[in-house]
C-alpha atoms as a PDB file:
ATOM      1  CA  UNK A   1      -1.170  25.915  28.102  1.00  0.00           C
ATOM      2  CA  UNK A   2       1.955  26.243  25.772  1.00  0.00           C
ATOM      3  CA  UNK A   3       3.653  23.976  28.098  1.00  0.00           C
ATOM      4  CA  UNK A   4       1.402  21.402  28.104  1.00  0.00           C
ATOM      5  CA  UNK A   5       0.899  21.263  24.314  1.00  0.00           C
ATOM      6  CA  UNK A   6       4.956  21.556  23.858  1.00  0.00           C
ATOM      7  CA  UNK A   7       5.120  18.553  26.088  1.00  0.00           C
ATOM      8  CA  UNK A   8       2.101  16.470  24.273  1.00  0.00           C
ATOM      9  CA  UNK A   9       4.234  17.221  20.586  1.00  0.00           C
ATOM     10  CA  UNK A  10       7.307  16.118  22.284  1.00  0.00           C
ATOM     11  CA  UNK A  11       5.827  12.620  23.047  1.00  0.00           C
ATOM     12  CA  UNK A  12       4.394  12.113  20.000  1.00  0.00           C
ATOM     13  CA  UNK A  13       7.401  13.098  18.311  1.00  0.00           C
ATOM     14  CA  UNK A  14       9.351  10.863  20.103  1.00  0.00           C
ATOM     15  CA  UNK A  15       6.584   7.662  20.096  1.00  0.00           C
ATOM     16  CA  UNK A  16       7.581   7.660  16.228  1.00  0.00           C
ATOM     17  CA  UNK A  17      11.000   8.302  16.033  1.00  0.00           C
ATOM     18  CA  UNK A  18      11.573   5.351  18.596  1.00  0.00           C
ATOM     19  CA  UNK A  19       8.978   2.732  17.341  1.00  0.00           C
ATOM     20  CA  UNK A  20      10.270   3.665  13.593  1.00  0.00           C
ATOM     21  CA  UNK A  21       8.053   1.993  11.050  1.00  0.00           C
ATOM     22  CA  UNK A  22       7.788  -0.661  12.194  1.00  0.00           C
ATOM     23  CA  UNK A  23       4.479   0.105  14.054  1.00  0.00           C
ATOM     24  CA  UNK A  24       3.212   0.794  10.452  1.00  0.00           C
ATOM     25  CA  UNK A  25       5.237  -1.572   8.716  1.00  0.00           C
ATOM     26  CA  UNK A  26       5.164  -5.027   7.421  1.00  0.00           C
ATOM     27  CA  UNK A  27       5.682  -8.217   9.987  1.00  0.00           C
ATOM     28  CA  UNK A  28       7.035 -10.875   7.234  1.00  0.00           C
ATOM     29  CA  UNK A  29       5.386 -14.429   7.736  1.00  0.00           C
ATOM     30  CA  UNK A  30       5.053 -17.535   6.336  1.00  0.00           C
ATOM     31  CA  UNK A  31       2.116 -19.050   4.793  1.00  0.00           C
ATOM     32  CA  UNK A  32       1.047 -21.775   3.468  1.00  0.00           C
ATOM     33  CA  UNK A  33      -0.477 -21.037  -0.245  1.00  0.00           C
ATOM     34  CA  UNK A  34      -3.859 -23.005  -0.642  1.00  0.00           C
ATOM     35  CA  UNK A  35      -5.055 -20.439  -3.171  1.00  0.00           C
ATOM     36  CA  UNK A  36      -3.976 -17.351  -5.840  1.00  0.00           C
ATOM     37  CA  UNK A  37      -5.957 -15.164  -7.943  1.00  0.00           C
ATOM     38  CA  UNK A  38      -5.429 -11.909  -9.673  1.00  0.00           C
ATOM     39  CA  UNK A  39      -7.363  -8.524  -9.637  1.00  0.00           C
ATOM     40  CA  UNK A  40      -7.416  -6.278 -12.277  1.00  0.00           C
ATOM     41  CA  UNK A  41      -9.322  -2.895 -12.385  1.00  0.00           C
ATOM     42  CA  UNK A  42      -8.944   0.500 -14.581  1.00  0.00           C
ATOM     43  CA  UNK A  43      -8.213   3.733 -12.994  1.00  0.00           C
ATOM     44  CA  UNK A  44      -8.622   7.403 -13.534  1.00  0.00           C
ATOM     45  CA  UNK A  45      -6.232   9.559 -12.337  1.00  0.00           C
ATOM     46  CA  UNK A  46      -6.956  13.105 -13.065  1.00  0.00           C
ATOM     47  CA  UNK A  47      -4.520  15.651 -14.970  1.00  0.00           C
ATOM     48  CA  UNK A  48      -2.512  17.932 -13.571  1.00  0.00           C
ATOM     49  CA  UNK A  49      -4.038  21.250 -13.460  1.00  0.00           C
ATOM     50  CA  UNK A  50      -2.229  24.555 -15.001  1.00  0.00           C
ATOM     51  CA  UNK A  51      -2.640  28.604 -15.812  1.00  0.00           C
ATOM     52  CA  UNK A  52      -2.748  29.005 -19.331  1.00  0.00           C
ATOM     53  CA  UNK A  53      -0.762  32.586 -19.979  1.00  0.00           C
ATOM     54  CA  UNK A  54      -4.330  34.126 -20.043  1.00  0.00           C
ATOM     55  CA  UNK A  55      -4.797  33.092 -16.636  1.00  0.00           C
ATOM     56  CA  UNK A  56      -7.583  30.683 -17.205  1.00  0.00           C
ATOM     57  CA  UNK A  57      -7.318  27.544 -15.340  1.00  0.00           C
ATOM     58  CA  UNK A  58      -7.120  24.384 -17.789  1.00  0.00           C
ATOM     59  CA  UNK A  59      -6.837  20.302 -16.586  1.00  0.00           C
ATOM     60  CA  UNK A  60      -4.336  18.156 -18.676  1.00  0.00           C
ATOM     61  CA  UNK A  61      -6.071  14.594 -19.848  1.00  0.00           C
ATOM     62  CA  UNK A  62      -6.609  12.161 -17.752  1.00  0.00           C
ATOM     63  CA  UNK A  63      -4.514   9.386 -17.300  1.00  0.00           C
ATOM     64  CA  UNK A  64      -6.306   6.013 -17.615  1.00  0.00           C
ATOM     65  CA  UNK A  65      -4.162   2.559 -16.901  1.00  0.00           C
ATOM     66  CA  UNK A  66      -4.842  -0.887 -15.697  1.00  0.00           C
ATOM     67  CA  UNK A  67      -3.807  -1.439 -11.788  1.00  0.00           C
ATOM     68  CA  UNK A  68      -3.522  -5.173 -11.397  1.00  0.00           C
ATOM     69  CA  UNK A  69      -3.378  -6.769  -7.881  1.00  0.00           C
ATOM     70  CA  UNK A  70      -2.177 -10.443  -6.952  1.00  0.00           C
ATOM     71  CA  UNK A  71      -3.253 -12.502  -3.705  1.00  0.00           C
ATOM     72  CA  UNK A  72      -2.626 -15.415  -2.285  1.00  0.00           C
ATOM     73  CA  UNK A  73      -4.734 -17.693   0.440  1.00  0.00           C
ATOM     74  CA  UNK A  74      -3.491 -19.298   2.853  1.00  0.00           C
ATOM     75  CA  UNK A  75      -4.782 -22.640   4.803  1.00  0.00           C
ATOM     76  CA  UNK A  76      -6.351 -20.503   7.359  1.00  0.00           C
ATOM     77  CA  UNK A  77      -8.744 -18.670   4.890  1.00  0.00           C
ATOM     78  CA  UNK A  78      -6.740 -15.387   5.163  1.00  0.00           C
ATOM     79  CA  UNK A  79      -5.520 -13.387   1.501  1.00  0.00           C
ATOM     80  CA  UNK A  80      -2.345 -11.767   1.679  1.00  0.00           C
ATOM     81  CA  UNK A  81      -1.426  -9.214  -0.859  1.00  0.00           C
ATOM     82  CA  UNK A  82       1.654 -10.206  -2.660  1.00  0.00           C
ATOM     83  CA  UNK A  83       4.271  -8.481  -5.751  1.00  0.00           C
ATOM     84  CA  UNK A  84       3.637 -10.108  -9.110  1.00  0.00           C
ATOM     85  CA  UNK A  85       7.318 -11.799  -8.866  1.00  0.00           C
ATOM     86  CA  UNK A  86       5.274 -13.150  -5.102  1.00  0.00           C
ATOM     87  CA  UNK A  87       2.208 -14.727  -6.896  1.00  0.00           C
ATOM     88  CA  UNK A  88       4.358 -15.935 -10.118  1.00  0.00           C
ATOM     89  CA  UNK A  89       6.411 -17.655  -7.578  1.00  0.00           C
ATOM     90  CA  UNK A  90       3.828 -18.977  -5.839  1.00  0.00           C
ATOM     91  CA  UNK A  91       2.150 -22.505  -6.085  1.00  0.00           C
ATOM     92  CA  UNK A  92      -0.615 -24.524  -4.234  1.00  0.00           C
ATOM     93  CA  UNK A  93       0.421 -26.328  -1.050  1.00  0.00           C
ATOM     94  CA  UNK A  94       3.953 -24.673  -0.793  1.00  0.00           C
ATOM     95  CA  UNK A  95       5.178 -21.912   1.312  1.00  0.00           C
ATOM     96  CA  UNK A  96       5.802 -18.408   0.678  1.00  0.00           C
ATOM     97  CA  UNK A  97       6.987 -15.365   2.607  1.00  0.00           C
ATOM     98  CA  UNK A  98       4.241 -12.539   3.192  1.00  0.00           C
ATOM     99  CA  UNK A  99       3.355  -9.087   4.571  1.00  0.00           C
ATOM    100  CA  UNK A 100       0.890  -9.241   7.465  1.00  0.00           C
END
């Protein structure tokens, strides 16, 4: 039973060390941009939580910011997420590299 699970870890250990990445990674493209928009939305993250010297358990504040996300459509109907330098860059009927 050791054996076989030894042998099961070993292949799975060496699926990712020879596929990399890449399996999880980005495959750059080119699309044609037919349409941008940005996405803003506030988030919450909670505070880190600490022992006072009492021993009582106490959450720092909250940390509120605004995450902003920018897409781009291609011809085909398809958003791609893109950087902010992407969509800045970025105009109607041109191309531009992308993350599928």
């Amino acid at each position: 039973m050791r054996l076989l699970a030894l042998t099961v870890t070993l292949e799975a250990f060496w699926f990712v060390a020879l596929t990399g990445c890449s399996t999880f990674g980005c495959r750059a493209a080119t699309v044609t941009v037919a349409d941008k928009k940005e996405q803003a939305r506030f988030e919450t993250a909670p505070g880190a939580i600490r022992t006072t010297e009492t021993g009582r358990i106490e959450e720092d504040v909250r940390q509120s910011q605004t995450v902003r996300e920018y897409w781009v459509k291609s011809r085909e109907g398809n958003w791609y997420r893109v950087s902010a330098e992407q969509y800045r860059n970025a105009e109607t009927g041109r191309e531009l590299g992308v993350c599928k």
